[in-house]
Structures are given as C-alpha cells and as structure tokens.
C-alpha atoms as a PDB file:
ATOM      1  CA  UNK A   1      91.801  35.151 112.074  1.00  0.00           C
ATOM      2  CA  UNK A   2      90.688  37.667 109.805  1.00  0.00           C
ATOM      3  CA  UNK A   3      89.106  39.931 112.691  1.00  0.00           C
ATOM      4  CA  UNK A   4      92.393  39.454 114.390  1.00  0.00           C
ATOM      5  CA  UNK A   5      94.544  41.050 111.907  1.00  0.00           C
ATOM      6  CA  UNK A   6      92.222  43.443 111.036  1.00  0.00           C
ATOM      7  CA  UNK A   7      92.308  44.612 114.447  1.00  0.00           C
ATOM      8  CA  UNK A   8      96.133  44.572 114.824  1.00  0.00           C
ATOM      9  CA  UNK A   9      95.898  46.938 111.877  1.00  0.00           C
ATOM     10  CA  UNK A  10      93.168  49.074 113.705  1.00  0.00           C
ATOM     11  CA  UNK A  11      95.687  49.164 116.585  1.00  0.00           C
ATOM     12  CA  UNK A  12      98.611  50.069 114.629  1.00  0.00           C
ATOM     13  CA  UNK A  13      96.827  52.875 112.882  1.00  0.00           C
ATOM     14  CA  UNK A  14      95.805  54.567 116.041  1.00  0.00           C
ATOM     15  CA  UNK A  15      99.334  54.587 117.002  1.00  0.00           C
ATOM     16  CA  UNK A  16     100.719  56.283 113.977  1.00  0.00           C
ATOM     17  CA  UNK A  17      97.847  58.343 114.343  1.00  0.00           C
ATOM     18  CA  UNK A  18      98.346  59.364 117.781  1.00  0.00           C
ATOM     19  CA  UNK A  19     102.113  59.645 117.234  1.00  0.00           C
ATOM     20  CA  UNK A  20     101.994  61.846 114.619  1.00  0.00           C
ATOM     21  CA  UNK A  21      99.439  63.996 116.875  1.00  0.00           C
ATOM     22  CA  UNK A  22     102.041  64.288 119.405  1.00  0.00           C
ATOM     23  CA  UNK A  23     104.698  65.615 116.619  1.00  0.00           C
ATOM     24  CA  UNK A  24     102.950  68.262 115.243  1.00  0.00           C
ATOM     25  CA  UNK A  25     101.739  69.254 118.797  1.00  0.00           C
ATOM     26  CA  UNK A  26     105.054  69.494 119.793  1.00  0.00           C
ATOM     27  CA  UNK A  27     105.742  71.529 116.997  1.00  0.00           C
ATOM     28  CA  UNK A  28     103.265  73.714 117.249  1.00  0.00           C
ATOM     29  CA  UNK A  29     104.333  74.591 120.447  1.00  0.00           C
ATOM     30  CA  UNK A  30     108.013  75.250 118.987  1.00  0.00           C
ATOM     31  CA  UNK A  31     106.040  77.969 116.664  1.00  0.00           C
ATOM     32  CA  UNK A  32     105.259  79.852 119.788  1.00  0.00           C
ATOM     33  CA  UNK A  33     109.068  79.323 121.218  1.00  0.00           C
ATOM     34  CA  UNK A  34     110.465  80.582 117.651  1.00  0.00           C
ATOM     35  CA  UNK A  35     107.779  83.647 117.967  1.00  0.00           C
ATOM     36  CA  UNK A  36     108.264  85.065 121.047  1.00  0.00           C
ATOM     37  CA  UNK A  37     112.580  84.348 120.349  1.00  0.00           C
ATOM     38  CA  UNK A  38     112.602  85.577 117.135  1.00  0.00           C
ATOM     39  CA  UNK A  39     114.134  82.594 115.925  1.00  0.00           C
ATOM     40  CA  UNK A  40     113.899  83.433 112.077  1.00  0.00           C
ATOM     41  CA  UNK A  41     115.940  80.109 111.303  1.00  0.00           C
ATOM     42  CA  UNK A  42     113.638  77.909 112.797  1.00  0.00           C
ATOM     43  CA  UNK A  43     110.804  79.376 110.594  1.00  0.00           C
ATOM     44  CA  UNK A  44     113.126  79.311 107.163  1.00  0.00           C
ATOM     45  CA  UNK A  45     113.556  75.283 108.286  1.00  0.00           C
ATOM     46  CA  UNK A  46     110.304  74.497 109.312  1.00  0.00           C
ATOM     47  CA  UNK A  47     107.619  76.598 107.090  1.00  0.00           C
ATOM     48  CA  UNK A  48     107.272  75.236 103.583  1.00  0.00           C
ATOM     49  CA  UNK A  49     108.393  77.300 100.841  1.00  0.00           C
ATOM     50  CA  UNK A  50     104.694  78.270  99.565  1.00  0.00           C
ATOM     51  CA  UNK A  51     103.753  78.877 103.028  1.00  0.00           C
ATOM     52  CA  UNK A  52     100.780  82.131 103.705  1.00  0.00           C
ATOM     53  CA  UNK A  53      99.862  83.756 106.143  1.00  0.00           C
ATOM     54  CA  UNK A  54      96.521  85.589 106.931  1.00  0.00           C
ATOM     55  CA  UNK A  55      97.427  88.525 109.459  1.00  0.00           C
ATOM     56  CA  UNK A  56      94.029  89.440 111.473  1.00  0.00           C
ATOM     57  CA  UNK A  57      93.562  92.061 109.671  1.00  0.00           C
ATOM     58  CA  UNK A  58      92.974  89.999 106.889  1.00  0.00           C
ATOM     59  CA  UNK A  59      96.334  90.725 104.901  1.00  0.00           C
ATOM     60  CA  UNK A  60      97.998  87.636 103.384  1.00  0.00           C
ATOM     61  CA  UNK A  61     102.215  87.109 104.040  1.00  0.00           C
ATOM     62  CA  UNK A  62     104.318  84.854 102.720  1.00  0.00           C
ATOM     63  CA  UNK A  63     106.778  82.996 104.249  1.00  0.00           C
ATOM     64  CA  UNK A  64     109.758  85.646 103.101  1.00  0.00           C
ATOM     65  CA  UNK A  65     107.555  88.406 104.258  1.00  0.00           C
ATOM     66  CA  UNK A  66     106.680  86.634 107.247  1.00  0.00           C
ATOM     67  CA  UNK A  67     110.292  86.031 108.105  1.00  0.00           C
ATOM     68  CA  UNK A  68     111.426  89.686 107.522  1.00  0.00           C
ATOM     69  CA  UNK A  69     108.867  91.154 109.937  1.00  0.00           C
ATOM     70  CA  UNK A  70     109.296  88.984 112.637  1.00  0.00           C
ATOM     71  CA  UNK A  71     111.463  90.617 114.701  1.00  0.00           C
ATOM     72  CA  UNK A  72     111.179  94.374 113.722  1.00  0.00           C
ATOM     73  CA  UNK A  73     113.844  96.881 116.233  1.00  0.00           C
ATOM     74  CA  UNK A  74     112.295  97.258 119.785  1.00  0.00           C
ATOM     75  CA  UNK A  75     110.356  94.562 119.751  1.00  0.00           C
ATOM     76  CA  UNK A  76     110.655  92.522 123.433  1.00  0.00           C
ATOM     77  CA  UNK A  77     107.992  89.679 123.451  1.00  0.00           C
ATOM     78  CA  UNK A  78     107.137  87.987 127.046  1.00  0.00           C
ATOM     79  CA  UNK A  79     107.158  84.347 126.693  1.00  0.00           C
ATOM     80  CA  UNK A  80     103.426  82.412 126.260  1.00  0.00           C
ATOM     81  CA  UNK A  81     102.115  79.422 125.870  1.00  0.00           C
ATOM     82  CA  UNK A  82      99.490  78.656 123.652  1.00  0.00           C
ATOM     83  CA  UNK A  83      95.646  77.039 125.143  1.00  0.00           C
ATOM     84  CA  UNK A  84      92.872  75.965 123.935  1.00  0.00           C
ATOM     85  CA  UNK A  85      94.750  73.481 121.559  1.00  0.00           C
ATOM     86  CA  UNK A  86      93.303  70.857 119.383  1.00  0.00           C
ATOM     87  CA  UNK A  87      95.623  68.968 116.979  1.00  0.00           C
ATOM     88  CA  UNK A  88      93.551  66.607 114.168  1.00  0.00           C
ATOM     89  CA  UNK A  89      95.429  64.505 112.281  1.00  0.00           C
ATOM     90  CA  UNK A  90      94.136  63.471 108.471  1.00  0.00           C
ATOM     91  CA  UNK A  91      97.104  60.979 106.605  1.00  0.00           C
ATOM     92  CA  UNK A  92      99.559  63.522 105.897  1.00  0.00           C
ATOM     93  CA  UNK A  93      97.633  66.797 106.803  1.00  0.00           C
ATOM     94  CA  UNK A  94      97.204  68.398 110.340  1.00  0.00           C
ATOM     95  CA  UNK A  95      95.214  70.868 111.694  1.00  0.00           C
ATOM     96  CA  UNK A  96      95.780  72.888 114.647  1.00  0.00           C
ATOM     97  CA  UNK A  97      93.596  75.045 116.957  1.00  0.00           C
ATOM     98  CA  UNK A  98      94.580  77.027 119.722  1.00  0.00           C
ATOM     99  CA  UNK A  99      94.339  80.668 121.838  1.00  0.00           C
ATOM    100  CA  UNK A 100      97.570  82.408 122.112  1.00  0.00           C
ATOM    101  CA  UNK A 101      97.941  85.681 124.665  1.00  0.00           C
ATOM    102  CA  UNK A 102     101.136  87.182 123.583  1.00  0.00           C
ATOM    103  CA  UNK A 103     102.290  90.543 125.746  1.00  0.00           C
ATOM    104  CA  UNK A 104     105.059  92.878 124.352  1.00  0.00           C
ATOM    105  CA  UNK A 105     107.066  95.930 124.188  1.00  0.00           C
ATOM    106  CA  UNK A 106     107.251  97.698 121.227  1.00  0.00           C
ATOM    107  CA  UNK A 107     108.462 101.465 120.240  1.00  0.00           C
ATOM    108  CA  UNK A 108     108.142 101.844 123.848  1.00  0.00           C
ATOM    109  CA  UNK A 109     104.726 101.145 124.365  1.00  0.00           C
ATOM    110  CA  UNK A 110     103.070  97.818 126.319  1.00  0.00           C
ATOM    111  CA  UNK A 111     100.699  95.450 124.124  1.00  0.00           C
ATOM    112  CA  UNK A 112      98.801  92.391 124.145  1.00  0.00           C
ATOM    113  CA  UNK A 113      97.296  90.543 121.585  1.00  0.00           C
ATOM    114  CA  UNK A 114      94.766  87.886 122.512  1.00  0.00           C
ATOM    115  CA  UNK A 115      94.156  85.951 119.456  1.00  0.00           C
ATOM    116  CA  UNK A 116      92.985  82.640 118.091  1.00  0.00           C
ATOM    117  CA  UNK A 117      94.779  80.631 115.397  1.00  0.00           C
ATOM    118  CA  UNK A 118      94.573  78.208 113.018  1.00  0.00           C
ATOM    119  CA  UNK A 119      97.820  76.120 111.435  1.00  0.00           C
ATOM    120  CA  UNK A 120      97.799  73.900 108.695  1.00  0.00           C
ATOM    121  CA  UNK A 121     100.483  70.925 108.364  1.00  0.00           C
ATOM    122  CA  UNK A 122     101.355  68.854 105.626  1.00  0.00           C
ATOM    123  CA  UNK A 123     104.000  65.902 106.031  1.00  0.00           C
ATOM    124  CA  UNK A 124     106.444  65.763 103.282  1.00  0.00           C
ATOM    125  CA  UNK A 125     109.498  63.529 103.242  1.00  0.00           C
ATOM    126  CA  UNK A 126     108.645  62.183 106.474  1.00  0.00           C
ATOM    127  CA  UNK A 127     108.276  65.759 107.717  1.00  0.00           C
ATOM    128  CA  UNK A 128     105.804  68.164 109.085  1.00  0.00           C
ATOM    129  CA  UNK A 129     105.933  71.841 107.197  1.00  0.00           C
ATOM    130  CA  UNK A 130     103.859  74.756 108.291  1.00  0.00           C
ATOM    131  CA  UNK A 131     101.849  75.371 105.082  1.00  0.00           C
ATOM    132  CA  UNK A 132      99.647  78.188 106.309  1.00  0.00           C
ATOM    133  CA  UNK A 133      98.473  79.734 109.039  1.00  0.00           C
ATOM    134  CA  UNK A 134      95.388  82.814 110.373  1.00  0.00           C
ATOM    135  CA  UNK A 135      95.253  84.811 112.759  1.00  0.00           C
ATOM    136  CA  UNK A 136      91.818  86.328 114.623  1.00  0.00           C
ATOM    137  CA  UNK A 137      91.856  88.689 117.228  1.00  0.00           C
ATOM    138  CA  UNK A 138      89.552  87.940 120.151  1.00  0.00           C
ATOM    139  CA  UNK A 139      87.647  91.142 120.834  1.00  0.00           C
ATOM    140  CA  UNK A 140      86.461  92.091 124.426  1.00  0.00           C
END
C-alpha cells in the first residue's frame, strides 16, 4: 500500500513538474513575441521588479533600463523564434536555455544578432517572473 501511494505521489509530481515546464516554456517564447513587438507592457507585467540583465557586452540593466531601451526610434525587428531550448524546472525556480537569431533595421542599416541566452524564473504567488537574464553573442 505504501509503494502505491508513494508512487501516486511520484506520478503527481512529474505532472506539476512537467506542467510547470510547459508554462515557463510558453513564456519564454512570449519574451521573444514582446522583443521583436516592442511590447514594453508585457515586460513591466511579467519581469520582477529586481530583475538584471547582462547585455553581451557584459553591461548589467535593470528592468527600468531594460524597458526604456527596448524600442529605441528606427528600430524594425523581423520576427524569430528562439532554438535550441531547454527549460529545467527546480520547485519554484526555472532555467531556460536557448539560441535566438534576431534580424533588424536600425538607423537605416541591416543587422543580425545571433546569440545564446540564459533566463532565470522564479514562481511567486502562483506566478512565473523573469528574474534575470544574459546574453552571449555567438561569434563566427
């Protein structure tokens, strides 16, 4: 009996698990959306108040910061989907991996960053906040 429940507990864990795998992948696909938009709401709703940012350059942004240079004039992103993705789920933290390719106009002039990333969850409240984030470029 005992190995019984302890295996309906097993069971149930992996769901939750698994469940909350699927939200914050979900989400972190909605980071990409909100990006290449420039939907500045979505990022004051869903990044948590102490939220940083490491730039690849190495320079640290908070989420104000963040926010304000999201969507500086001329910009005109393409839309992208992130790759590579891995979402691990510990309790209450996530972490996500991933490869992003995002193209864009700015001042005039064609870009692309290819770039790997790193995002770091935490549930609070029965919700998942983007508590920080970095940024490498992918050299080639």
């Amino acid at each position: 009996m005992r190995s019984v429940a302890a295996l309906v507990l097993l069971l149930l864990a992996l769901g939750a698990r698994a469940d909350a795998a699927e939200d914050v992948r979900r989400l972190d696909f909605d980071i990409t959306v909100a990006t290449w938009t420039g939907d500045t709401v979505w990022f004051e709703e869903n990044l948590a108040d102490d939220y940083l940012l490491i730039t690849p350059g190495g320079t640290p942004r908070t989420k104000k910061e963040f926010i304000r240079e999201l969507t500086p004039p001329g910009l005109k992103m393409d839309p992208y989907d992130p790759s590579e993705v891995l979402v691990r789920v510990y309790g209450d933290t996530a972490v996500v991996t991933g490869r992003a390719i995002q193209k864009f106009i700015l001042g005039g002039a064609r870009y692309t960053n290819d770039r790997r990333y790193t995002n770091v969850y935490v549930k609070r409240k029965a919700r998942w906040f983007l508590v920080s984030g970095h940024s490498s470029s992918i050299r080639r």
